[in-house]
PDB file of N, CA and C in Angstrom:
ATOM      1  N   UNK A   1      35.848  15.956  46.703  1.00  0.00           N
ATOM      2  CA  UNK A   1      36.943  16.723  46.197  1.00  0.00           C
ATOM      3  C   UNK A   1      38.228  15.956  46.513  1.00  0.00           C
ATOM      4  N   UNK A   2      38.901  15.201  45.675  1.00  0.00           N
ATOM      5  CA  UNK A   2      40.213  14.792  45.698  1.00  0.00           C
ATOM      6  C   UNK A   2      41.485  15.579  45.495  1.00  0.00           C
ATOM      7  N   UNK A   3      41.508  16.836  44.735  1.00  0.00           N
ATOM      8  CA  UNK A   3      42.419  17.638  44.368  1.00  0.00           C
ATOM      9  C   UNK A   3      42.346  18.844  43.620  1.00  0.00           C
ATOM     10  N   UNK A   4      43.283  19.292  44.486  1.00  0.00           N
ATOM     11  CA  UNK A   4      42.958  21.073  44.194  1.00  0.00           C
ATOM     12  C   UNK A   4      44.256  21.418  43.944  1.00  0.00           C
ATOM     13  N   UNK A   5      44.848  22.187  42.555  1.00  0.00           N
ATOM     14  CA  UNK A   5      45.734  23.041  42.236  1.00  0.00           C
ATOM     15  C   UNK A   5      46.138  22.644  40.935  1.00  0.00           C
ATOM     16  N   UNK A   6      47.361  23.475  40.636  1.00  0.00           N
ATOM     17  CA  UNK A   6      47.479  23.706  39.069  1.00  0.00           C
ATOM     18  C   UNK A   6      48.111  21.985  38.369  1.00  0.00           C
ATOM     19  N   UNK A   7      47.497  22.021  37.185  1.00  0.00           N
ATOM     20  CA  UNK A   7      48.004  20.940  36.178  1.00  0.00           C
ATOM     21  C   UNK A   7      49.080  20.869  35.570  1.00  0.00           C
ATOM     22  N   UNK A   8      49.221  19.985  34.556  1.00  0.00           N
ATOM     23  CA  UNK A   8      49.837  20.126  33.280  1.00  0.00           C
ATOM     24  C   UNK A   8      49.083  19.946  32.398  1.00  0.00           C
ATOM     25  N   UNK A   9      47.784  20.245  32.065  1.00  0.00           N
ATOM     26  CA  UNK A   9      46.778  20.530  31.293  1.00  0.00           C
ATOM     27  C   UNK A   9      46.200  21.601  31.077  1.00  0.00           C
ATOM     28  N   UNK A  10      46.126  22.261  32.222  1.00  0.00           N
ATOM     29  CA  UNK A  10      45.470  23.822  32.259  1.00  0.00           C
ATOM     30  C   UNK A  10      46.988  24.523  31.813  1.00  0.00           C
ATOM     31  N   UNK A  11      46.470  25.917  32.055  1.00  0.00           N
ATOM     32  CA  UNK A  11      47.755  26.877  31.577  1.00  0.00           C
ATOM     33  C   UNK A  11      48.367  27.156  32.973  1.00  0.00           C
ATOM     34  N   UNK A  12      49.539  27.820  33.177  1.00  0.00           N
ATOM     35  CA  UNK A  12      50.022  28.120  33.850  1.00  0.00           C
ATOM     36  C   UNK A  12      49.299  29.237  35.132  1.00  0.00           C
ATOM     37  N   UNK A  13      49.270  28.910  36.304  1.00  0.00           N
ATOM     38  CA  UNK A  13      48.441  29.744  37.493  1.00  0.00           C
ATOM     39  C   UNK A  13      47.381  29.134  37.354  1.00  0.00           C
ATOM     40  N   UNK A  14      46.727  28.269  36.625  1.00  0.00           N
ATOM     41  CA  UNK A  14      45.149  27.863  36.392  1.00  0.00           C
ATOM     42  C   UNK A  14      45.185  26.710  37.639  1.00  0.00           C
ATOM     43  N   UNK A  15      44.230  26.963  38.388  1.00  0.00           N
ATOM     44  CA  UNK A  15      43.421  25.952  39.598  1.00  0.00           C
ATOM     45  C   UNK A  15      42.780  25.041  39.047  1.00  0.00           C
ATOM     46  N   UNK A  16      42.690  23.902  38.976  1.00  0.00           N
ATOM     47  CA  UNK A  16      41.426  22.966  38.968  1.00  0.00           C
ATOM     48  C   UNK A  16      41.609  22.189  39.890  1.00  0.00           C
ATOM     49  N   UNK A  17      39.742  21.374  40.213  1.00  0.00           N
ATOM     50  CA  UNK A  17      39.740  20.943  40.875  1.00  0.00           C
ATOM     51  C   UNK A  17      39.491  19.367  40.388  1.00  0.00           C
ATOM     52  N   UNK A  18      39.829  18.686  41.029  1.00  0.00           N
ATOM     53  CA  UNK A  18      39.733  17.208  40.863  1.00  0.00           C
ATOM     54  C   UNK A  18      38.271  16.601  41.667  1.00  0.00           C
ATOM     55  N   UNK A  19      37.041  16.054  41.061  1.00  0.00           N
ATOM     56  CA  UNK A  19      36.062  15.268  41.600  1.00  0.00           C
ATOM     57  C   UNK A  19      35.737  13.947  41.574  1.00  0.00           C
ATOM     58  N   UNK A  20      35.893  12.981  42.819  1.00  0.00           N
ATOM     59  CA  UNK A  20      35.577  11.565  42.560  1.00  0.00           C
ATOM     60  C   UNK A  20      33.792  11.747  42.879  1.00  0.00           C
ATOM     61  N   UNK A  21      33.074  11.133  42.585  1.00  0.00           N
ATOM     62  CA  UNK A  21      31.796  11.054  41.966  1.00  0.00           C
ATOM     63  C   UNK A  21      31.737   9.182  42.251  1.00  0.00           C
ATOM     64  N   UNK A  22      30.254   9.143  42.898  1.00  0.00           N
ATOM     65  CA  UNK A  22      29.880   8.131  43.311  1.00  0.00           C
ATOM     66  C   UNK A  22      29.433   6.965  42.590  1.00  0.00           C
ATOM     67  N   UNK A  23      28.861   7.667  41.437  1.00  0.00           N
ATOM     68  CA  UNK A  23      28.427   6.956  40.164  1.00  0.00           C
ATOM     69  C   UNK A  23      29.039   6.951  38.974  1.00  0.00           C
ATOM     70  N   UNK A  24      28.721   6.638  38.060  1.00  0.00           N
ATOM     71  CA  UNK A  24      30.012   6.595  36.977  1.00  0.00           C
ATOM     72  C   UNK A  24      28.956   7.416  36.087  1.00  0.00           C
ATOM     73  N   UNK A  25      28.983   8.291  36.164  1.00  0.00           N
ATOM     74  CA  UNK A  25      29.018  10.408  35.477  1.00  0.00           C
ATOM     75  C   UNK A  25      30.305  11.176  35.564  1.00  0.00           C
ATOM     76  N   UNK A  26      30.951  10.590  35.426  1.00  0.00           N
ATOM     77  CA  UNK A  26      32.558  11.386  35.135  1.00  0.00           C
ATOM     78  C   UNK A  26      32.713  11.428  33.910  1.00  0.00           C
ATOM     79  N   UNK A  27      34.263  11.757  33.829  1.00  0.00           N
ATOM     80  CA  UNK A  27      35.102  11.110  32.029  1.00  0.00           C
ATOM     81  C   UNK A  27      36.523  10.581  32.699  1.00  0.00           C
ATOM     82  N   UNK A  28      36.748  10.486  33.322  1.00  0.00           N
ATOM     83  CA  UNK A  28      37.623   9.694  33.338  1.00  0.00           C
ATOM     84  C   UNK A  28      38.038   9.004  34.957  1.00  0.00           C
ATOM     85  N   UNK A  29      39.154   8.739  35.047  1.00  0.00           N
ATOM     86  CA  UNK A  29      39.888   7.573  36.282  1.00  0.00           C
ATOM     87  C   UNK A  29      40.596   8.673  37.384  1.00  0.00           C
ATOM     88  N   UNK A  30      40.761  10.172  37.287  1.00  0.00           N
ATOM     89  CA  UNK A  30      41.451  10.951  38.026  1.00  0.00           C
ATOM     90  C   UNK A  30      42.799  11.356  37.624  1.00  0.00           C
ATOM     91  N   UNK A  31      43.135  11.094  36.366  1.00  0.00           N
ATOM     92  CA  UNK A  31      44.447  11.427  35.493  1.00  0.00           C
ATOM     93  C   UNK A  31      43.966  11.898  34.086  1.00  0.00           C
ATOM     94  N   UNK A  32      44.600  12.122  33.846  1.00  0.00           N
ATOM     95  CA  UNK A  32      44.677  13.493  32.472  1.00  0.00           C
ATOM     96  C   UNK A  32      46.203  13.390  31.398  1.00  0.00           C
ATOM     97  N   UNK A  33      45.761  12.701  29.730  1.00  0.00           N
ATOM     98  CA  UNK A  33      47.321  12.553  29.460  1.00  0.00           C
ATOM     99  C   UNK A  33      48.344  12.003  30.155  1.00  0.00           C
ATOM    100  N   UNK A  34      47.968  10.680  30.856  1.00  0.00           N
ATOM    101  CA  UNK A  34      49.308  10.018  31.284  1.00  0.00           C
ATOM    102  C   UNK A  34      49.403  10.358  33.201  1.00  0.00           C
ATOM    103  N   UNK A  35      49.003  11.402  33.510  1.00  0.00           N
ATOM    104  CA  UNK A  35      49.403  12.057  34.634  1.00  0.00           C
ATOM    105  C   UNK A  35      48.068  12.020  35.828  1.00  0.00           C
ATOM    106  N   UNK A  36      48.702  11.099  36.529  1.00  0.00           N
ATOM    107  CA  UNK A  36      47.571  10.696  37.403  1.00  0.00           C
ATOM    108  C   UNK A  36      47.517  11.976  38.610  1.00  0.00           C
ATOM    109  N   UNK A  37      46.571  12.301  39.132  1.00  0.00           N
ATOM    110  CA  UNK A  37      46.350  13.683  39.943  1.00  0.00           C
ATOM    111  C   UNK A  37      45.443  12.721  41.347  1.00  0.00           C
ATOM    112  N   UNK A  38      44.742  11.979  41.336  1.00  0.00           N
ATOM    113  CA  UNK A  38      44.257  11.291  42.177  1.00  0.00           C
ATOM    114  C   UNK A  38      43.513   9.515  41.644  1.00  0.00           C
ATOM    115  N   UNK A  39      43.782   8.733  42.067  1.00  0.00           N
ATOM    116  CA  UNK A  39      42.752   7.331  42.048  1.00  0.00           C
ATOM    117  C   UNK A  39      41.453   7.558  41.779  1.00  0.00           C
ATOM    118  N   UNK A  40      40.408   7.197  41.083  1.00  0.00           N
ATOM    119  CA  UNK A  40      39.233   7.090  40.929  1.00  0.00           C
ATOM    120  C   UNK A  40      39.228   5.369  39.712  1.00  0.00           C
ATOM    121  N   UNK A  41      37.475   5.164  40.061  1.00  0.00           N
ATOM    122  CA  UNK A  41      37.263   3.963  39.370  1.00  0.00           C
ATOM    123  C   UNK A  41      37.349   4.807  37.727  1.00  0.00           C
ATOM    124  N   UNK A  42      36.731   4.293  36.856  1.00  0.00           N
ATOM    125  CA  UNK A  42      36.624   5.009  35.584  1.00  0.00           C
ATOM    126  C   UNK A  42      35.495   5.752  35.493  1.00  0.00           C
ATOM    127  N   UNK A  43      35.243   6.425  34.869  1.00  0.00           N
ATOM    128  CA  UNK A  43      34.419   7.378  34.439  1.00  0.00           C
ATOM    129  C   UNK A  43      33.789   7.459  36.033  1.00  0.00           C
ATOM    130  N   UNK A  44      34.444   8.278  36.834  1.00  0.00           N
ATOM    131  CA  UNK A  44      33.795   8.480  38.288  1.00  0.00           C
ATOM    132  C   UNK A  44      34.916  10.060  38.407  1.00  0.00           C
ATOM    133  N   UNK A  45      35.619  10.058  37.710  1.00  0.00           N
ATOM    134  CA  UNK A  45      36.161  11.571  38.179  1.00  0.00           C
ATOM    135  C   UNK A  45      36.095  12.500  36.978  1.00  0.00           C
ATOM    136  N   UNK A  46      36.246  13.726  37.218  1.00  0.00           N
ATOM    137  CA  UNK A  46      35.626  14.939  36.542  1.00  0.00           C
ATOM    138  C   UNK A  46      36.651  16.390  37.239  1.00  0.00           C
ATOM    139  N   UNK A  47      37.472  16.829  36.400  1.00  0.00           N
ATOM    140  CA  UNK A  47      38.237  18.354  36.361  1.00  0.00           C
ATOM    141  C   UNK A  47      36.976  19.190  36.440  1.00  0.00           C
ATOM    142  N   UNK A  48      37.407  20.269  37.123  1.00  0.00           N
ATOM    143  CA  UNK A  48      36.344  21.120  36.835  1.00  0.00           C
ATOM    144  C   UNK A  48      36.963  22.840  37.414  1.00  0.00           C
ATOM    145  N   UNK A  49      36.700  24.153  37.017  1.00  0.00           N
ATOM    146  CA  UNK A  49      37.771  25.005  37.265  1.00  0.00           C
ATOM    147  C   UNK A  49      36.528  25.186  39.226  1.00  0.00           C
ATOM    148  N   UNK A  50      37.246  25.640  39.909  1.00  0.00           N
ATOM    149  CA  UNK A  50      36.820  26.095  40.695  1.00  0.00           C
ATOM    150  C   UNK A  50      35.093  26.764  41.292  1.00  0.00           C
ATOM    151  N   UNK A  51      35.039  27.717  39.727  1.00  0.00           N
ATOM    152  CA  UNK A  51      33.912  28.767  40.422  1.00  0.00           C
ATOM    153  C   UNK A  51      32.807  28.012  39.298  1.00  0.00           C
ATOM    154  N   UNK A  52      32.876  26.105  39.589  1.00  0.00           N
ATOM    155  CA  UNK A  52      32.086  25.543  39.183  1.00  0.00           C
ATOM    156  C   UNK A  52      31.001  24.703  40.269  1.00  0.00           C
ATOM    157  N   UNK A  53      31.829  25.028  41.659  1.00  0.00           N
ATOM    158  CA  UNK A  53      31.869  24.247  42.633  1.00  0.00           C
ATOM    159  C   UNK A  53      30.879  25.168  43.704  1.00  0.00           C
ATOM    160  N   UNK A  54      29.479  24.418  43.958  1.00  0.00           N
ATOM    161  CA  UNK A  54      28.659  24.697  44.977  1.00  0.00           C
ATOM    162  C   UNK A  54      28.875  23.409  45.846  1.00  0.00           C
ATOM    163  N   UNK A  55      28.612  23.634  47.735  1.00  0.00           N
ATOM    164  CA  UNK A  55      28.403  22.931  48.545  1.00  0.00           C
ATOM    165  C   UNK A  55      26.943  22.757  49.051  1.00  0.00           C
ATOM    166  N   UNK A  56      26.170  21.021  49.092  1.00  0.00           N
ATOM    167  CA  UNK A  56      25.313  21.522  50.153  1.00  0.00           C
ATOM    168  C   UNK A  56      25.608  20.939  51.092  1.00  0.00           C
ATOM    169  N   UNK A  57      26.177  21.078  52.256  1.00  0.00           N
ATOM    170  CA  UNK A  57      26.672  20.194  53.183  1.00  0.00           C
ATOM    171  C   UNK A  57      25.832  19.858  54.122  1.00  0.00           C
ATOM    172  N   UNK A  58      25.705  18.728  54.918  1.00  0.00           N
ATOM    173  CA  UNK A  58      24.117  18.601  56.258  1.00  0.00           C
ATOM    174  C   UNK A  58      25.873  18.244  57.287  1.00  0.00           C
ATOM    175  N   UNK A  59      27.016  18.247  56.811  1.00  0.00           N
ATOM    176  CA  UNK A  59      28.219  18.549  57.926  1.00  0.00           C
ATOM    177  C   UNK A  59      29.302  18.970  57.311  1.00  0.00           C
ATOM    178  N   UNK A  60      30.002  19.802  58.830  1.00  0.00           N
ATOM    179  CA  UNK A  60      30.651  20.316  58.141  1.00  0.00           C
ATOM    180  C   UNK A  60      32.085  19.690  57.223  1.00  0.00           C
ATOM    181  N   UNK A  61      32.434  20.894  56.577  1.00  0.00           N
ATOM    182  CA  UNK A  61      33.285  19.983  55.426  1.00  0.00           C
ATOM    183  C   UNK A  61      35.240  20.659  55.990  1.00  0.00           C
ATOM    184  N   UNK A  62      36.028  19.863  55.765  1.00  0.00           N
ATOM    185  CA  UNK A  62      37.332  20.172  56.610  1.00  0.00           C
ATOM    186  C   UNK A  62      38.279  21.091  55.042  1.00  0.00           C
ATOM    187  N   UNK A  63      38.485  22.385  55.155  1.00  0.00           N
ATOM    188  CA  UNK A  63      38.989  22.883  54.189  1.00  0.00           C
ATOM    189  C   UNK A  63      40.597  22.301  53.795  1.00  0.00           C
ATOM    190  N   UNK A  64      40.550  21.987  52.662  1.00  0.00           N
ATOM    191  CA  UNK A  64      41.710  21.332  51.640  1.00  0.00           C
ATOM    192  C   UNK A  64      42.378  22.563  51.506  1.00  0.00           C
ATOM    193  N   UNK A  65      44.041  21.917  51.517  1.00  0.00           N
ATOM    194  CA  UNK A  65      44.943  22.642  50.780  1.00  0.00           C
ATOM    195  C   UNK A  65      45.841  22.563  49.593  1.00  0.00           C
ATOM    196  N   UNK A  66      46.137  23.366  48.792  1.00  0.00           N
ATOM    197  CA  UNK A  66      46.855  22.888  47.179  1.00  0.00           C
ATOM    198  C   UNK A  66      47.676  22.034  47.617  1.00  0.00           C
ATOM    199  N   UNK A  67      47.546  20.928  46.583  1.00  0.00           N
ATOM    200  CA  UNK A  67      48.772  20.149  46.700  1.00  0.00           C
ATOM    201  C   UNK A  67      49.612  20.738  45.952  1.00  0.00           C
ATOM    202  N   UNK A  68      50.954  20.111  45.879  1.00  0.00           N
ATOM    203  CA  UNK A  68      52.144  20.644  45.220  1.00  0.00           C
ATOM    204  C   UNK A  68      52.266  19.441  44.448  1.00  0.00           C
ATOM    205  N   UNK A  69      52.544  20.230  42.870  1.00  0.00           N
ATOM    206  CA  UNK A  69      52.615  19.338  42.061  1.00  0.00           C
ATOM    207  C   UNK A  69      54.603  19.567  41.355  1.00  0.00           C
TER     208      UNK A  69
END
């Protein structure tokens, strides 16, 4: 998880989350229209809304806070 909170792609109040991905199963680099939201290689990051997001963790994971965009 690279980034969590609202776009300029989604609508207004809309959360997404930003995923860098180990393999190249993404769609894109971590930007959207011009507007970079985090670094990734290409096709390694992936938007996705929130209540898309399961954990299986074997440790624990340190809870993120919205960035401010």
């Amino acid at each position: 998880m690279r980034f969590v909170g609202e776009t300029e792609f989604g609508q207004a109040g809309e959360v997404w989350v930003g995923l860098e991905m180990d393999a190249r199963v993404g769609s894109g680099d971590g930007s959207v229209d011009g507007v970079a939201y985090f670094a990734a290689k290409s096709k390694h990051a992936k938007f996705v809304r929130p209540g898309m997001i399961s954990a299986e963790a074997s440790t624990p994971m340190t809870p993120m806070t919205p960035m401010a965009i």
